[in-house]
PDB file of N, CA and C in Angstrom:
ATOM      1  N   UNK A   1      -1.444   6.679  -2.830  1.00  0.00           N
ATOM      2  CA  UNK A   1      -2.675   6.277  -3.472  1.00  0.00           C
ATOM      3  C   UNK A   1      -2.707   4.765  -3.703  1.00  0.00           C
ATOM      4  N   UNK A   2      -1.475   4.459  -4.322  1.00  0.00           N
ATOM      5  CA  UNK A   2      -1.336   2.561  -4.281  1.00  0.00           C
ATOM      6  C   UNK A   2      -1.748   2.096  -3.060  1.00  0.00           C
ATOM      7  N   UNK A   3      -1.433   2.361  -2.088  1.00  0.00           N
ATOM      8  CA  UNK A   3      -1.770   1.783  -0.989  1.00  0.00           C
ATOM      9  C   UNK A   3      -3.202   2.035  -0.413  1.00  0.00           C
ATOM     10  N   UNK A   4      -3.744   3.158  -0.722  1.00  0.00           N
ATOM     11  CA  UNK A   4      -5.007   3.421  -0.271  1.00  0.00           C
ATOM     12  C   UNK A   4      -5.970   2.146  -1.101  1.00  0.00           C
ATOM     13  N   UNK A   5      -5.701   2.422  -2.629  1.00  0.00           N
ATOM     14  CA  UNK A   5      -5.921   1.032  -3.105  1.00  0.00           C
ATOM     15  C   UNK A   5      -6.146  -0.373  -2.820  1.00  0.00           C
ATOM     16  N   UNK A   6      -5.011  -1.021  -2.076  1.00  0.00           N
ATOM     17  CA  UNK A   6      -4.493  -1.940  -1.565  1.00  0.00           C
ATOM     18  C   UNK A   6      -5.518  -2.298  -0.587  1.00  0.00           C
ATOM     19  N   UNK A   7      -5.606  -1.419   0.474  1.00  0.00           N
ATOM     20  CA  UNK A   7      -6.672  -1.626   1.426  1.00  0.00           C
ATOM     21  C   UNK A   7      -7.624  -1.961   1.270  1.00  0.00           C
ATOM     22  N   UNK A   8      -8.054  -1.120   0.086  1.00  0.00           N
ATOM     23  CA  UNK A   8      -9.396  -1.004  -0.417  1.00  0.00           C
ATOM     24  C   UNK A   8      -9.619  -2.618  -0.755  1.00  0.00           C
ATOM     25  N   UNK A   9      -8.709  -3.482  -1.947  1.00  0.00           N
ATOM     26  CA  UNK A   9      -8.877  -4.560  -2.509  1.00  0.00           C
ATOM     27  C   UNK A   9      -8.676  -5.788  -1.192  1.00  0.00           C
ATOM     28  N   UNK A  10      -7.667  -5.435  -0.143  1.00  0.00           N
ATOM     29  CA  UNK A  10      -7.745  -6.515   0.612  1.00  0.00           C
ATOM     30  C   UNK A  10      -8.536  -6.621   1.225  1.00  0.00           C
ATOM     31  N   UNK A  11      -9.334  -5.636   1.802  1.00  0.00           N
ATOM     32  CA  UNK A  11     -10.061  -5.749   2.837  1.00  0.00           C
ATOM     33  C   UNK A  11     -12.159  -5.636   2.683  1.00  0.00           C
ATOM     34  N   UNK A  12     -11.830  -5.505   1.514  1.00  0.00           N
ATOM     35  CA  UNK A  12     -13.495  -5.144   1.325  1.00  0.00           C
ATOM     36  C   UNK A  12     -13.751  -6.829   1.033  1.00  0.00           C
ATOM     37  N   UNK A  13     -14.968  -6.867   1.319  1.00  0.00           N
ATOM     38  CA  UNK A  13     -15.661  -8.053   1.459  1.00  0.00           C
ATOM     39  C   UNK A  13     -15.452  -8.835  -0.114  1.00  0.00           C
ATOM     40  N   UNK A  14     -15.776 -10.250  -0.500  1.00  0.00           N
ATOM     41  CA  UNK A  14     -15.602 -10.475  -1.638  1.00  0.00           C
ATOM     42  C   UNK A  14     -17.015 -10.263  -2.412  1.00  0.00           C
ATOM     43  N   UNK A  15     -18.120  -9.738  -2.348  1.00  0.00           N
ATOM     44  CA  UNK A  15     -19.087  -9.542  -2.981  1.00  0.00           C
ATOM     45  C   UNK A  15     -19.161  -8.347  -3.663  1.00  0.00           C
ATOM     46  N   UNK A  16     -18.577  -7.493  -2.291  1.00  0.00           N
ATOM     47  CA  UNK A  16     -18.481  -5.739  -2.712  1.00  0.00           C
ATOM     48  C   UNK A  16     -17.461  -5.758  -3.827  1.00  0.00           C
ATOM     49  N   UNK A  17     -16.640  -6.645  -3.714  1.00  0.00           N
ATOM     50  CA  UNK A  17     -14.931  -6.625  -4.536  1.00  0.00           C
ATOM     51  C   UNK A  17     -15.238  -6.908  -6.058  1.00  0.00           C
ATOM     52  N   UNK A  18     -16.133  -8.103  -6.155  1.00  0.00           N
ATOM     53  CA  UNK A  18     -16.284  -8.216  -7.486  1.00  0.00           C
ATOM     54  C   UNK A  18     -17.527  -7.362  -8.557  1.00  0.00           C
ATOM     55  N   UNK A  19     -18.229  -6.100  -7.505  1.00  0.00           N
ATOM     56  CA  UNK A  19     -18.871  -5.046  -8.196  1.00  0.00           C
ATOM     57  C   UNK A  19     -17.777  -4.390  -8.728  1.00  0.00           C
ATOM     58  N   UNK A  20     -16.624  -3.919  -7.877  1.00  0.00           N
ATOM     59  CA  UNK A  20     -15.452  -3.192  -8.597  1.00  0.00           C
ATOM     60  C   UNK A  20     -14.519  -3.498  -9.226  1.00  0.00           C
ATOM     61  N   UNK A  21     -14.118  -4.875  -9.073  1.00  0.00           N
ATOM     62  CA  UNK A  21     -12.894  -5.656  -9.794  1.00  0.00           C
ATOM     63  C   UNK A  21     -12.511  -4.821 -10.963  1.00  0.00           C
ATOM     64  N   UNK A  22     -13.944  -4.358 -11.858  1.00  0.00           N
ATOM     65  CA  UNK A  22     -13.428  -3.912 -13.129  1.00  0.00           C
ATOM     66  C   UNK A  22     -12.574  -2.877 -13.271  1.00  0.00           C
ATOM     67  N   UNK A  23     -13.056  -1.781 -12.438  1.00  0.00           N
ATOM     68  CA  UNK A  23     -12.572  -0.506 -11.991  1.00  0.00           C
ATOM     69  C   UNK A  23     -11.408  -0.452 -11.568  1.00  0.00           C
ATOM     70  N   UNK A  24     -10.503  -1.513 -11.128  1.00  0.00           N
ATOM     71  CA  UNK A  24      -9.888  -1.503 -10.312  1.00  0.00           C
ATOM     72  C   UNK A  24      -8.726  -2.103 -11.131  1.00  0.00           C
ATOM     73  N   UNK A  25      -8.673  -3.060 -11.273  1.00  0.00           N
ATOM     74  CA  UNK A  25      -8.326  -4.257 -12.836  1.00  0.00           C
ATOM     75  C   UNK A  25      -7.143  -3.250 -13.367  1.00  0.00           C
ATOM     76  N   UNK A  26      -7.377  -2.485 -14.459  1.00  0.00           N
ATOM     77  CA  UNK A  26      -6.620  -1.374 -15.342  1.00  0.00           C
ATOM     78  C   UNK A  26      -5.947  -1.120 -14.588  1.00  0.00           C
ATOM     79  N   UNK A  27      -5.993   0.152 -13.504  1.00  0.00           N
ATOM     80  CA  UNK A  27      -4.726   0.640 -13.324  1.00  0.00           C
ATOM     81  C   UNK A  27      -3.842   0.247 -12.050  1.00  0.00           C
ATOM     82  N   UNK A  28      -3.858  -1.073 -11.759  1.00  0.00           N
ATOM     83  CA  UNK A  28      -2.881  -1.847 -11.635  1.00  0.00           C
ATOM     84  C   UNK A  28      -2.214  -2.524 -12.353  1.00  0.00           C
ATOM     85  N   UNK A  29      -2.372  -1.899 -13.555  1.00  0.00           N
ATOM     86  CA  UNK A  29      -1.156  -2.513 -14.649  1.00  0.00           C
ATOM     87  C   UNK A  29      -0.336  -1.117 -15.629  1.00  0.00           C
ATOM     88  N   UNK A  30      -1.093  -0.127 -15.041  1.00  0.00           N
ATOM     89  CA  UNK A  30      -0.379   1.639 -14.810  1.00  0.00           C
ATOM     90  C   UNK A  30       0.965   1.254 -14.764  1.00  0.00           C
ATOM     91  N   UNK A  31       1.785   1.459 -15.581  1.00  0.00           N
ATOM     92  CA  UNK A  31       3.107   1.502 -15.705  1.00  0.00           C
ATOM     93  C   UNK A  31       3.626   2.795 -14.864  1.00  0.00           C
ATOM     94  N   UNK A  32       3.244   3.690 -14.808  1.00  0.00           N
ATOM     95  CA  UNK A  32       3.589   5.431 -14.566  1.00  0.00           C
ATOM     96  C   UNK A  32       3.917   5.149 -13.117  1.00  0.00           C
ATOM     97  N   UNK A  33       3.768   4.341 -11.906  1.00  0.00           N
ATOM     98  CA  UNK A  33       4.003   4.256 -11.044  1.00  0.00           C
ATOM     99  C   UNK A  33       5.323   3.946 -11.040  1.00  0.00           C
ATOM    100  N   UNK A  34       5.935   2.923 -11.954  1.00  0.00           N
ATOM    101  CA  UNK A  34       7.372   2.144 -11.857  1.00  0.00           C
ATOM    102  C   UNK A  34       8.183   2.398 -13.345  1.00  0.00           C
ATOM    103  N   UNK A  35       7.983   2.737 -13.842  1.00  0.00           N
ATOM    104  CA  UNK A  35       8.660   2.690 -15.321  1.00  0.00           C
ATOM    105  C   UNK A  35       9.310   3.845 -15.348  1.00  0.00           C
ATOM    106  N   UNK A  36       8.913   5.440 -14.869  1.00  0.00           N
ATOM    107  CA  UNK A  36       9.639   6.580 -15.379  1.00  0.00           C
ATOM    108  C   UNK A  36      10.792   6.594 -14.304  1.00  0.00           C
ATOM    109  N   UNK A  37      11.699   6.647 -15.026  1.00  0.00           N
ATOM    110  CA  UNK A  37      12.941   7.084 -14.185  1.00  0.00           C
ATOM    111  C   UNK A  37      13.307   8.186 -12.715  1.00  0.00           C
ATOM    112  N   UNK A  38      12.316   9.308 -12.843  1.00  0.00           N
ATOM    113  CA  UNK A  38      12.286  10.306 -12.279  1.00  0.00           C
ATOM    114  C   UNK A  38      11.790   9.845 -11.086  1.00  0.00           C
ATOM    115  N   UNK A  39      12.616  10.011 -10.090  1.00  0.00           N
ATOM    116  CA  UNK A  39      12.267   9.932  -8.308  1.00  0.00           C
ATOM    117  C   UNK A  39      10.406  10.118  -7.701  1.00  0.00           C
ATOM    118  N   UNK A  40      10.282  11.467  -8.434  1.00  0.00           N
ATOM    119  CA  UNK A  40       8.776  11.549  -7.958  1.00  0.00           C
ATOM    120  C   UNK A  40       7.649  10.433  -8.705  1.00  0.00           C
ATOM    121  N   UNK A  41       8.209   9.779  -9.826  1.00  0.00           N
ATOM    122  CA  UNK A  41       7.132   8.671 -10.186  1.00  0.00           C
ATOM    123  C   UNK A  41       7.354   7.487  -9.412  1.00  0.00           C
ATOM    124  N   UNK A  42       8.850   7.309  -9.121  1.00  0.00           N
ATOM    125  CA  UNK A  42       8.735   6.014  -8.462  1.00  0.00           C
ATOM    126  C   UNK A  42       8.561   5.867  -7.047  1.00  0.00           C
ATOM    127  N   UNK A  43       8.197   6.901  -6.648  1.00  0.00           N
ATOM    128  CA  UNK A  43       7.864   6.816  -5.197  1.00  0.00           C
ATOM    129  C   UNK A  43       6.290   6.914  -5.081  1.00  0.00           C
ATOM    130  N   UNK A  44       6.127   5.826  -3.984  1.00  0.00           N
ATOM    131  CA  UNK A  44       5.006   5.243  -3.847  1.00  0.00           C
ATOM    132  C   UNK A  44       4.864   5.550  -2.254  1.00  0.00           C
ATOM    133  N   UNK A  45       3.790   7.036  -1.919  1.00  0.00           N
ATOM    134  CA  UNK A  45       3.889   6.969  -0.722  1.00  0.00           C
ATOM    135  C   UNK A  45       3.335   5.866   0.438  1.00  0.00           C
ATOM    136  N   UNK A  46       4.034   5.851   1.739  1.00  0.00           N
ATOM    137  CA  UNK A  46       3.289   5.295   2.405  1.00  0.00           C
ATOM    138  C   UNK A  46       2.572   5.826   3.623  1.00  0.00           C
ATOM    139  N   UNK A  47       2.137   5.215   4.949  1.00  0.00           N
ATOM    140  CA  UNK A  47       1.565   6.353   5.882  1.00  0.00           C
ATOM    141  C   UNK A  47       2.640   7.380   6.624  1.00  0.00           C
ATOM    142  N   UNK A  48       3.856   6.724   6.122  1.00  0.00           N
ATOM    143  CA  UNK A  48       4.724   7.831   7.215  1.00  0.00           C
ATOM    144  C   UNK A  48       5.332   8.476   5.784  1.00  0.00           C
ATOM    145  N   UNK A  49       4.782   8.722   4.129  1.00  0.00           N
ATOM    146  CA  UNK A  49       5.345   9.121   3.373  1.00  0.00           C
ATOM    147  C   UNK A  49       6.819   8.109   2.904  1.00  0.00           C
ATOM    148  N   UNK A  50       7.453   7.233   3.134  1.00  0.00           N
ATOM    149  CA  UNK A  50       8.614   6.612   2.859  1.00  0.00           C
ATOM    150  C   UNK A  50       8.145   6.234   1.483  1.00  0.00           C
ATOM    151  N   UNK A  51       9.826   5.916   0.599  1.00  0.00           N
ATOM    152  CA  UNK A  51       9.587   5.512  -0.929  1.00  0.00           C
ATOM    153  C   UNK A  51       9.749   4.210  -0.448  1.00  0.00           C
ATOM    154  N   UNK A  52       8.821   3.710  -0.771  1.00  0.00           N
ATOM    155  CA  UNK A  52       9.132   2.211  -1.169  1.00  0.00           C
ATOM    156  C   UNK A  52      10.057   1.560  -2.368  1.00  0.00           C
ATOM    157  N   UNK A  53      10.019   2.463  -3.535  1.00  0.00           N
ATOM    158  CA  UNK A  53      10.800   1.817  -4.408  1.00  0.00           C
ATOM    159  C   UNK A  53       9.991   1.076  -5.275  1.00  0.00           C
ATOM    160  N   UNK A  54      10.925   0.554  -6.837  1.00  0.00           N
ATOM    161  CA  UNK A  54       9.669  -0.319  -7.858  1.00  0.00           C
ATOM    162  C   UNK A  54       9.731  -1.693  -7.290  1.00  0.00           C
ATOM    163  N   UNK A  55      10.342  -2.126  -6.463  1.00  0.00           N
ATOM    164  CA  UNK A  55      10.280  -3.401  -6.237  1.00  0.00           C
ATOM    165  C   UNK A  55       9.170  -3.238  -5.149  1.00  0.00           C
ATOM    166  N   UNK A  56       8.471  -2.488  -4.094  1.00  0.00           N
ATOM    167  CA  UNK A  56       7.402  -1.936  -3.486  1.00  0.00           C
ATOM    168  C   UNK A  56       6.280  -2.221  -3.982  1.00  0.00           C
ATOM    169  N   UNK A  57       6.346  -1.345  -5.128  1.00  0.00           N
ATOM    170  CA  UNK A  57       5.261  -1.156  -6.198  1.00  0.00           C
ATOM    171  C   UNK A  57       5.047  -2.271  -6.781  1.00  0.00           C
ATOM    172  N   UNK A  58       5.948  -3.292  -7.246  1.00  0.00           N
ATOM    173  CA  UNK A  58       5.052  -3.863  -7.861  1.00  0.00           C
ATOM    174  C   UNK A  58       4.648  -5.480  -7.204  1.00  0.00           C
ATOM    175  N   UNK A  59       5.654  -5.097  -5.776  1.00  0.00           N
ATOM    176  CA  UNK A  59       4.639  -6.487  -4.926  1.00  0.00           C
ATOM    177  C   UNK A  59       2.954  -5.496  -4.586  1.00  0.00           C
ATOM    178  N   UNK A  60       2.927  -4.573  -3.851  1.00  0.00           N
ATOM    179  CA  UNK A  60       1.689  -4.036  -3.603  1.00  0.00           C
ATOM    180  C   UNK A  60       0.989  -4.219  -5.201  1.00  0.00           C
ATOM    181  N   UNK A  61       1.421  -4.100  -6.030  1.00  0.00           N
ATOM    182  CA  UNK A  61       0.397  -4.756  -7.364  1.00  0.00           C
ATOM    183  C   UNK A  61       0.016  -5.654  -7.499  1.00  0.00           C
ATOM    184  N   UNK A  62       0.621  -6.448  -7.181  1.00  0.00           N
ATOM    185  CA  UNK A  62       1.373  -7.936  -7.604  1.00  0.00           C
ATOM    186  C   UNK A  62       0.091  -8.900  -5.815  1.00  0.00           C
ATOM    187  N   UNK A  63       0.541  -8.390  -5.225  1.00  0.00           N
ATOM    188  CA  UNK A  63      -0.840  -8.310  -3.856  1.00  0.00           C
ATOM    189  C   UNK A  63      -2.343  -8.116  -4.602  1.00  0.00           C
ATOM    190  N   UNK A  64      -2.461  -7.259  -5.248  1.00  0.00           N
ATOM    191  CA  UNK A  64      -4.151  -6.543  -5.199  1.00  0.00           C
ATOM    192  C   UNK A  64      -4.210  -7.353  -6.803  1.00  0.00           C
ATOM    193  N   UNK A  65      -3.475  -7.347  -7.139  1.00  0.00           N
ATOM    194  CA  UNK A  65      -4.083  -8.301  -8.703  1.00  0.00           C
ATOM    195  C   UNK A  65      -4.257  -9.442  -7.967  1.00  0.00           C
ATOM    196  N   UNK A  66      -3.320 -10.597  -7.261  1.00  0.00           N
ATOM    197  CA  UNK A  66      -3.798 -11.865  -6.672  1.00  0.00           C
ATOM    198  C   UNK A  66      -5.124 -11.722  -5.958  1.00  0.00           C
ATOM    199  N   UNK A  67      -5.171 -10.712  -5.424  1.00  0.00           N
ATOM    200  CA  UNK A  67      -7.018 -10.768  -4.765  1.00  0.00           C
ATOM    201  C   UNK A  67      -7.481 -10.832  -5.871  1.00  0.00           C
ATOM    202  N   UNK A  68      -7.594  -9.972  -6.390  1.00  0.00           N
ATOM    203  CA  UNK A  68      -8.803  -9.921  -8.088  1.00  0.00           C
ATOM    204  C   UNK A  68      -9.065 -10.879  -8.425  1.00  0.00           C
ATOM    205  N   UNK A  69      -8.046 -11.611  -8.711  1.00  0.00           N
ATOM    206  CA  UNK A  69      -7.972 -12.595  -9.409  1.00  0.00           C
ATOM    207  C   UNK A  69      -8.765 -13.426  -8.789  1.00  0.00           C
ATOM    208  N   UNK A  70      -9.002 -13.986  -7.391  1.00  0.00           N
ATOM    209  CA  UNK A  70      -9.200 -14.655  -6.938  1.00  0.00           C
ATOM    210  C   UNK A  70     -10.882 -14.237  -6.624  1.00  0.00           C
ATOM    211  N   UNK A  71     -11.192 -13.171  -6.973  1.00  0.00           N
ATOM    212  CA  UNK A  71     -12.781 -13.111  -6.963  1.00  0.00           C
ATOM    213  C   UNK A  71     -13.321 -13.295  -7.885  1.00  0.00           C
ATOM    214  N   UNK A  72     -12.510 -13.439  -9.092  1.00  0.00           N
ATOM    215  CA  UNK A  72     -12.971 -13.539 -10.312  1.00  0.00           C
ATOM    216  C   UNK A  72     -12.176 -14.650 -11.433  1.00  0.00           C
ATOM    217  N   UNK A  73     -11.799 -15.661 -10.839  1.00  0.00           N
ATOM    218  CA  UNK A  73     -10.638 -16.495 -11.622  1.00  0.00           C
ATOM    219  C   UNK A  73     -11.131 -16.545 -13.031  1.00  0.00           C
ATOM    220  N   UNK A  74     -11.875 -17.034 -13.579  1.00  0.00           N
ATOM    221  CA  UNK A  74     -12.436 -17.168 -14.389  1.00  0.00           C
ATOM    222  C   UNK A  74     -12.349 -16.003 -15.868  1.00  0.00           C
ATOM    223  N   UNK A  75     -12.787 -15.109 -15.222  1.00  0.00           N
ATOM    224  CA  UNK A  75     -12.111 -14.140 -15.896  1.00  0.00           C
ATOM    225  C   UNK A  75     -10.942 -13.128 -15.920  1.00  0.00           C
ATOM    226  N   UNK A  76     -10.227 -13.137 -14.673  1.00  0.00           N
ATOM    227  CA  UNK A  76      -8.557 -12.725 -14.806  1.00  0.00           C
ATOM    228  C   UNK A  76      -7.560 -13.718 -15.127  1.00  0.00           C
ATOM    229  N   UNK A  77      -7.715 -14.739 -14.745  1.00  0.00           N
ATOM    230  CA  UNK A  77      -6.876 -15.772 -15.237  1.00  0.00           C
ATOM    231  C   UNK A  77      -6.140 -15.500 -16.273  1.00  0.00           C
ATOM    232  N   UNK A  78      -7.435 -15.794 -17.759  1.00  0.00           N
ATOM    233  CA  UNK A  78      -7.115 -15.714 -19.032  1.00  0.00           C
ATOM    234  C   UNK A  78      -6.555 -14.096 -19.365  1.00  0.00           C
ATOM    235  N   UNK A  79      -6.515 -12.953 -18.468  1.00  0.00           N
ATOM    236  CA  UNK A  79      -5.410 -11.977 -18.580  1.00  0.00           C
ATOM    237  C   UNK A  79      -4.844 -12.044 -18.356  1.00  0.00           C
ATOM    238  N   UNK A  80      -4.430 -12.665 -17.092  1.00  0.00           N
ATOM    239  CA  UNK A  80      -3.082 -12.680 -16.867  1.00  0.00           C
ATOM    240  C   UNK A  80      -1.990 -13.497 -18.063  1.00  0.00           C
ATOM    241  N   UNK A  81      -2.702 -14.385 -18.172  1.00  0.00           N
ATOM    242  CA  UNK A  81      -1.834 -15.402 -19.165  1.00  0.00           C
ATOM    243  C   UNK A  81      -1.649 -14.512 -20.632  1.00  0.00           C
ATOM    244  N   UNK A  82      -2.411 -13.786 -20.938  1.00  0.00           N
ATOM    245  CA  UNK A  82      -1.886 -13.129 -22.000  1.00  0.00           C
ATOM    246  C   UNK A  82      -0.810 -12.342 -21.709  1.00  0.00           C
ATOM    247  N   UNK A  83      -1.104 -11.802 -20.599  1.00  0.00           N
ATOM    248  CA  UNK A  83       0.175 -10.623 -19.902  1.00  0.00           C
ATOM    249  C   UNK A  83       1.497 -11.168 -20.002  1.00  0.00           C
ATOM    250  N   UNK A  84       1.233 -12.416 -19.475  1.00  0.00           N
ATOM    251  CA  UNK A  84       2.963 -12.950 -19.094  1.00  0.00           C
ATOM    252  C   UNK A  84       2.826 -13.568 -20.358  1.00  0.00           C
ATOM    253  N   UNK A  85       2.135 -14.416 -21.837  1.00  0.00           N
ATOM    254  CA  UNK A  85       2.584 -14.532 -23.065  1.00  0.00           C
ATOM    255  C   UNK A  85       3.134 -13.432 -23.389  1.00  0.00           C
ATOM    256  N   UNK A  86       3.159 -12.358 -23.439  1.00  0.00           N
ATOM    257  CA  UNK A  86       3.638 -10.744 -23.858  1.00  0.00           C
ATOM    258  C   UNK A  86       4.793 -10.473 -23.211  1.00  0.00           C
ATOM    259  N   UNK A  87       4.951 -10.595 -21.899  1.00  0.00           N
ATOM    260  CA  UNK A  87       6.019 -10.705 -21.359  1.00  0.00           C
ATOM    261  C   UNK A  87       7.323 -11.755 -22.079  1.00  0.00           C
ATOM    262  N   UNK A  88       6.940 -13.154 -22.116  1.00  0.00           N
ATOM    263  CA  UNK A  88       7.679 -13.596 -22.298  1.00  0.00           C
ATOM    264  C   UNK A  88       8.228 -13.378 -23.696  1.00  0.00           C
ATOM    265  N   UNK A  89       7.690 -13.117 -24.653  1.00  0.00           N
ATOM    266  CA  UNK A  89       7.547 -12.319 -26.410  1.00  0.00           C
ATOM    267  C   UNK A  89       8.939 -11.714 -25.766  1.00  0.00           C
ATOM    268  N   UNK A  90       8.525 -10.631 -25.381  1.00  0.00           N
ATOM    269  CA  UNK A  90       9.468  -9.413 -25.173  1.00  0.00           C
ATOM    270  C   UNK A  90      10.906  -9.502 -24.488  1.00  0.00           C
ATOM    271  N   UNK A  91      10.982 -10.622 -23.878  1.00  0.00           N
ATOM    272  CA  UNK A  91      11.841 -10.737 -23.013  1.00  0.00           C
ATOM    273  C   UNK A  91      12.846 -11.703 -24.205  1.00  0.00           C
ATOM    274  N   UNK A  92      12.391 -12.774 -25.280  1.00  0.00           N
ATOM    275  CA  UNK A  92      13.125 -13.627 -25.910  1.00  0.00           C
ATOM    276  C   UNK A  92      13.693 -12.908 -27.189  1.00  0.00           C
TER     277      UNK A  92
END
């Protein structure tokens, strides 16, 4: 499904992209893909079914948020920067 995603955000035009950005936005920041321990969450199928793994997951995130972002700087920007202020909180 991440990847069906993926497609979806790279490849759709940037006009169509920023009707959905919103929709789309949230659950690429879905923890449930990479956080639970258990094999069947962290596998992220692909077309031949292979696990990619969380390091997979969260470049293919880490991919479709940089588009977003980039149709909409203005307003993802200032999330992101809260994200990684929170991050960095947590990490010190």
């Amino acid at each position: 499904m991440l990847h069906a995603l993926k497609e979806v955000i790279l490849h759709l035009p940037s006009e169509q992209l920023e009707k959905l950005a919103d929709q789309l936005w949230n659950p690429l920041f879905d923890e449930s893909d990479g956080a639970d321990t258990g094999k069947a969450k962290r596998t992220a199928s692909t077309a031949g079914g292979a696990d990619i793994g969380d390091d997979g997951i969260r470049n293919v995130k880490a991919a479709c948020i940089g588009k977003l972002t980039m149709t909409a700087p203005g307003k993802y920007l200032p999330q992101l920067q809260v994200c990684g202020a929170r991050l960095i909180r947590v990490k010190l």
